[in-house]
Each structure stands twice: as C-alpha cells, then as structure tokens.
N, C-alpha and C. Protein backbone atom coordinates (compact mmCIF):
# COMPACT_ATOMS: atom_id res chain seq x y z
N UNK A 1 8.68 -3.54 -31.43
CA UNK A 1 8.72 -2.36 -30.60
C UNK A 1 10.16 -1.88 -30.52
N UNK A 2 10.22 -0.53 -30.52
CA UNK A 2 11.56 -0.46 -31.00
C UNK A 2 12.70 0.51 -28.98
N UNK A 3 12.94 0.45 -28.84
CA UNK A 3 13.80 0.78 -27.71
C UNK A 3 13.65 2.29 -27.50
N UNK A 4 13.38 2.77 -26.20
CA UNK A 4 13.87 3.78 -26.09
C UNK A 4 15.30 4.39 -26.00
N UNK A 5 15.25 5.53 -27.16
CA UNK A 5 17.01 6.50 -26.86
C UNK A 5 17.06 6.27 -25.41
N UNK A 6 18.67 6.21 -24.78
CA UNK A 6 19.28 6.82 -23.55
C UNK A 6 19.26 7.73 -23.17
N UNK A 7 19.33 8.42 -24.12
CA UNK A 7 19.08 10.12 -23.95
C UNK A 7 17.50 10.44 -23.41
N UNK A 8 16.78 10.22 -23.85
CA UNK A 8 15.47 10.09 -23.55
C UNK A 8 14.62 9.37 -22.34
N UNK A 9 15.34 8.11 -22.45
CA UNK A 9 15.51 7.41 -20.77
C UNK A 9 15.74 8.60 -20.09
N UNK A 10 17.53 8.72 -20.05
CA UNK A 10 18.03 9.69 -19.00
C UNK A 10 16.86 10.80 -18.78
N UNK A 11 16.52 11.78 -19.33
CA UNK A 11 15.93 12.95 -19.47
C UNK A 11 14.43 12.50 -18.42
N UNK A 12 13.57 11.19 -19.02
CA UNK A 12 12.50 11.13 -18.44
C UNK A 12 12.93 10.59 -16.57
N UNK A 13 13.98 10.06 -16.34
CA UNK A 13 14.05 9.79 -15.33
C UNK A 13 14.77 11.02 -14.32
N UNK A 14 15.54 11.95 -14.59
CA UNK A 14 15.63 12.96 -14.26
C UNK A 14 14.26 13.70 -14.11
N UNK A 15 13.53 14.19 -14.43
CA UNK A 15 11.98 14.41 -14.46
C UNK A 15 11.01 13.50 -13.20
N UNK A 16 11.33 12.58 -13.13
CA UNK A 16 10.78 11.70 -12.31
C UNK A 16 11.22 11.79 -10.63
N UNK A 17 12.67 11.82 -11.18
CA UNK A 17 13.81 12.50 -9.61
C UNK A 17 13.19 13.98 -9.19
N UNK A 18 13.05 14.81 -10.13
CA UNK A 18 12.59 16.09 -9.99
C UNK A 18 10.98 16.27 -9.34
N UNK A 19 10.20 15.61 -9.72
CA UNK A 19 8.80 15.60 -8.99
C UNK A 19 8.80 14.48 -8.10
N UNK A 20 9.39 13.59 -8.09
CA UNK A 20 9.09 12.64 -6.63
C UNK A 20 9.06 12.91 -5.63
N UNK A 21 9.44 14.03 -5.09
CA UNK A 21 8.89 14.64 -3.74
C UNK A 21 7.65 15.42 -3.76
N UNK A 22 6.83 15.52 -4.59
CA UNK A 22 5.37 16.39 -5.23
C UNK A 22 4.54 15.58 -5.43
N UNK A 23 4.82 14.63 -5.48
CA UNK A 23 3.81 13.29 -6.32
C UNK A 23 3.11 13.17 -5.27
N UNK A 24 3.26 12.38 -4.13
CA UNK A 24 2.62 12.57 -3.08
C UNK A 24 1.38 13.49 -2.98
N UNK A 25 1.52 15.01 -2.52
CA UNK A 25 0.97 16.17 -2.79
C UNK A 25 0.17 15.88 -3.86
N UNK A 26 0.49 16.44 -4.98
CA UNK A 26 -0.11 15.84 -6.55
C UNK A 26 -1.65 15.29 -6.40
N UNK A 27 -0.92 13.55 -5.82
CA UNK A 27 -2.12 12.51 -6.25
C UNK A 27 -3.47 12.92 -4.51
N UNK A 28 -2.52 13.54 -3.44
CA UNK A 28 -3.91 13.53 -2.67
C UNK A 28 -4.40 15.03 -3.42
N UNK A 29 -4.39 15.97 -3.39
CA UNK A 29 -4.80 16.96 -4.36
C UNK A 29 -5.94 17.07 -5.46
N UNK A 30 -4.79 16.02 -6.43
CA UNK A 30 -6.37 15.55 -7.15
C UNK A 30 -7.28 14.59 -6.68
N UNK A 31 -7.10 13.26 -5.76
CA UNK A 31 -7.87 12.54 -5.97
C UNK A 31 -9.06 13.47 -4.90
N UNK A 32 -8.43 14.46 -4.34
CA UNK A 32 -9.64 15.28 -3.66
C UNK A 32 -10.61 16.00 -4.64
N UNK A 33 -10.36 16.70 -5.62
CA UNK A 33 -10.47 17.23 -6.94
C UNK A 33 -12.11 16.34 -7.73
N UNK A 34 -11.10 15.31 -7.87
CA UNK A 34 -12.49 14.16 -8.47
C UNK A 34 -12.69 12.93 -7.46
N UNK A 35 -12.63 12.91 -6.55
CA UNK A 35 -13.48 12.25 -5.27
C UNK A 35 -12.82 11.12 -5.30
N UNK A 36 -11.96 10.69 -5.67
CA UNK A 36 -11.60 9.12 -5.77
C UNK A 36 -9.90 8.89 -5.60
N UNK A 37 -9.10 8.12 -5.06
CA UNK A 37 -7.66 7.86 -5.27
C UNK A 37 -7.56 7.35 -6.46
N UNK A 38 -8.25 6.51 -7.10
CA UNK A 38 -7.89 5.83 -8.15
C UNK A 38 -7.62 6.72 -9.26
N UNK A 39 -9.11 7.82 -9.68
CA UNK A 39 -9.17 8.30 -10.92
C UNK A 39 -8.04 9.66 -10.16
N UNK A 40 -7.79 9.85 -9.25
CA UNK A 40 -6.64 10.98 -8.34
C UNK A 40 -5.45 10.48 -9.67
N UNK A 41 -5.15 9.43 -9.09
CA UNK A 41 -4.06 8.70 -9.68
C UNK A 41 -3.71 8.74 -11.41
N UNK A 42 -4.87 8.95 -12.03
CA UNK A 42 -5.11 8.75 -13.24
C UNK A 42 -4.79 10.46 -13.78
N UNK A 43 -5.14 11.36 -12.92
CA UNK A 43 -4.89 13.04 -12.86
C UNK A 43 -3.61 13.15 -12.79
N UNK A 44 -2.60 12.65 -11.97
CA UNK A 44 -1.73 13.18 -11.36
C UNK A 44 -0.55 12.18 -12.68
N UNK A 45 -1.05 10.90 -13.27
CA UNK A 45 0.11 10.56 -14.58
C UNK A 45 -0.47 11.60 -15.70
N UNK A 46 -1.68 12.33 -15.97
CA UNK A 46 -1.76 13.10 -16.77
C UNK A 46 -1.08 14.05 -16.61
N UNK A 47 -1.32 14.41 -15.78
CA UNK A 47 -0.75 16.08 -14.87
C UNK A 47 1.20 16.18 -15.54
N UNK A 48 1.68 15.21 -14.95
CA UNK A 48 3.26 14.50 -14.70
C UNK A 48 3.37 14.55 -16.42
N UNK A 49 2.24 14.04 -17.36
CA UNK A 49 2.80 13.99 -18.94
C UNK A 49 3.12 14.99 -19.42
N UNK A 50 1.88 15.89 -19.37
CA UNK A 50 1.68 17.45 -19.47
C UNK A 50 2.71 18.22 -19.51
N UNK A 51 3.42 18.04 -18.10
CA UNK A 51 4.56 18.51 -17.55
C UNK A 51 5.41 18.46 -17.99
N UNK A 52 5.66 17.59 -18.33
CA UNK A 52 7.17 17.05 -18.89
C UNK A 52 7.14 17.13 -20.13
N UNK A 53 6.02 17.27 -20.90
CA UNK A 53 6.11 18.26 -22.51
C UNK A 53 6.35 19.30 -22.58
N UNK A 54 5.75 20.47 -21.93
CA UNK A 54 5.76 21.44 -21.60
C UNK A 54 6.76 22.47 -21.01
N UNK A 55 7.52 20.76 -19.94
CA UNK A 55 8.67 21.25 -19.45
C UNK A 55 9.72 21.72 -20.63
N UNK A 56 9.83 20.47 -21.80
CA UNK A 56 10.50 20.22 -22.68
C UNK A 56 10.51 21.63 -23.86
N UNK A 57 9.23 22.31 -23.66
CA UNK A 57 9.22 23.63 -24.67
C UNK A 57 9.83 24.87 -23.53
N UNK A 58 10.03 24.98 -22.64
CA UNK A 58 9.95 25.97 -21.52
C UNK A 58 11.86 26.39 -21.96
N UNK A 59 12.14 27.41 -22.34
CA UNK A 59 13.44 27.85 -21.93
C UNK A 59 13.64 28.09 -20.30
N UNK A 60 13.21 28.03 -19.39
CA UNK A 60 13.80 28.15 -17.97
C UNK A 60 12.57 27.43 -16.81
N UNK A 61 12.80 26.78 -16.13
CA UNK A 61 12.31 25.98 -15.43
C UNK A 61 11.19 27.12 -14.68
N UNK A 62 10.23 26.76 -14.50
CA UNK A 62 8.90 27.52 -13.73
C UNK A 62 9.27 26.78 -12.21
N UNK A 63 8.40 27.77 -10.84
CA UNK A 63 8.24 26.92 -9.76
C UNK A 63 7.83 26.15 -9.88
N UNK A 64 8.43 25.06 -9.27
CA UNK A 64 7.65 23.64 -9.35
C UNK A 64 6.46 23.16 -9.07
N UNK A 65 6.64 23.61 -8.20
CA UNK A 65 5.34 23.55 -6.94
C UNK A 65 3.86 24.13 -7.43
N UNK A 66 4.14 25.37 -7.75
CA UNK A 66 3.09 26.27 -7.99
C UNK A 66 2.65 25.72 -9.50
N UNK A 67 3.72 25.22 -10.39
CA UNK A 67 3.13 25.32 -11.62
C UNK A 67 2.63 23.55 -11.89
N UNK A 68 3.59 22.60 -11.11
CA UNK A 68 2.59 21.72 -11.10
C UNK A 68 1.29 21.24 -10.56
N UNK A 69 1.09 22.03 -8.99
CA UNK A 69 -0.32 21.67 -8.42
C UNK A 69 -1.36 22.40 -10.10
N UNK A 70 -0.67 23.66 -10.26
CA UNK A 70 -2.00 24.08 -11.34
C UNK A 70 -2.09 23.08 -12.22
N UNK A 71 -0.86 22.49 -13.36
CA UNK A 71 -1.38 21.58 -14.05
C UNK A 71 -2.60 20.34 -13.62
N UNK A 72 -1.89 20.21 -12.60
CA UNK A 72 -2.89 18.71 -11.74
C UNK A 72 -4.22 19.64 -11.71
N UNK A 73 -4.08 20.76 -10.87
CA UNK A 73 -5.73 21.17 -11.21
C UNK A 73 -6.57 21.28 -12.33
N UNK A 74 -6.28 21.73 -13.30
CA UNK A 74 -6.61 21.92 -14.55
C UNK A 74 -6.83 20.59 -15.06
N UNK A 75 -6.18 19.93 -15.31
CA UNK A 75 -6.60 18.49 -15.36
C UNK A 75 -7.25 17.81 -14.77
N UNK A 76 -7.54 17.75 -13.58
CA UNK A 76 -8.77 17.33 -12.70
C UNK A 76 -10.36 17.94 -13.03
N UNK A 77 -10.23 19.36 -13.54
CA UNK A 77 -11.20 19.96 -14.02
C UNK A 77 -11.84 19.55 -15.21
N UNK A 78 -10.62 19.40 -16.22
CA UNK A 78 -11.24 18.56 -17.43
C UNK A 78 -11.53 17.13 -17.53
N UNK A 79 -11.05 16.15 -16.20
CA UNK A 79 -11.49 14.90 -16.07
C UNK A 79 -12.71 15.25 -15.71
N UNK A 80 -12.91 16.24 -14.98
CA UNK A 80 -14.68 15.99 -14.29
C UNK A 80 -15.23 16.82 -15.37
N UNK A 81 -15.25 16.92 -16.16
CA UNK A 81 -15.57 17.80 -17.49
C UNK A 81 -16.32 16.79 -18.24
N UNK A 82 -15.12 15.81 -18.67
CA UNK A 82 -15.11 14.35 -19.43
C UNK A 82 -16.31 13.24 -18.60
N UNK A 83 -16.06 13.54 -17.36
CA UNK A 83 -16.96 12.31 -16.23
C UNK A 83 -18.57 12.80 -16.80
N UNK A 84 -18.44 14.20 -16.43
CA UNK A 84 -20.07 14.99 -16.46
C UNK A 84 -20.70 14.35 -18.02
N UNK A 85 -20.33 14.65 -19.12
CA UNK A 85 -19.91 14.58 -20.17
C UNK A 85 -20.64 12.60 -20.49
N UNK A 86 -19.92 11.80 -19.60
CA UNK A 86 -20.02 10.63 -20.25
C UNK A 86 -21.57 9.72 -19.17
N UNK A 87 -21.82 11.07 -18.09
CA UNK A 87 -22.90 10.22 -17.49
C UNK A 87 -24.11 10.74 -18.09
C-alpha cells in the first residue's frame, strides 16, 4: 500500500476543518431522510466524498451550507432509490 502525498493529506484535512461544524447538521438531516442514524451516517461520508471531488473541480467555493445539505439530500434520495431497488 503505498502512502498518501502530504499535499493530499493537507488538502483532505483542510476539507474536514471546513465541514466539521455541518457534519453534525449533515448526519441528523440525512439519517431523517432514510429513517436510520446508521445508514444517516453512511449518507453524510457519501455526501462529504462527493463534495470534496466536486469541491476539487469548482473554480470558487459555493455556500457551504446550502450546497452541502443538497448534496446530502440527493444522496439520501438515491440511497432510498438503491434500498427500494434491493427489497
């Protein structure tokens, strides 16, 4: 397994500093979304990946707030998409 760049460290943990006051918000949000904290939880590291790709194509930072609850929503939608889907 080979190491993560520093650069890349740095960058993802900056990202992490940047939504840690949202996360909170975030995970009750979704786990309201798809009925559960657990699979909440499972929305809100999707949501947070999403983000931080996305962030990574974006020339200028979007509201935070506004543009991450939507990701988390949207993703909660397609988990219960996937749930419907697998029962």
């Amino acid at each position: 397994m080979t190491a993560i760049p520093p650069e890349l460290s740095a960058a993802r943990d900056r990202f992490l500093d940047l939504v840690a006051d949202l996360r909170p918000d975030l995970h009750r949000y979704g786990s309201r979304l798809v009925g559960s904290a657990i699979d909440g939880e499972d929305v809100v590291q999707e949501a947070l990946a999403k983000a931080y790709y996305a962030m990574s194509l974006s020339p200028e930072m979007p509201p935070l707030r506004p543009w991450l609850l939507r990701i988390a929503h949207n993703t909660a939608v397609d988990f219960l998409r996937r749930y419907d889907r697998r029962s």
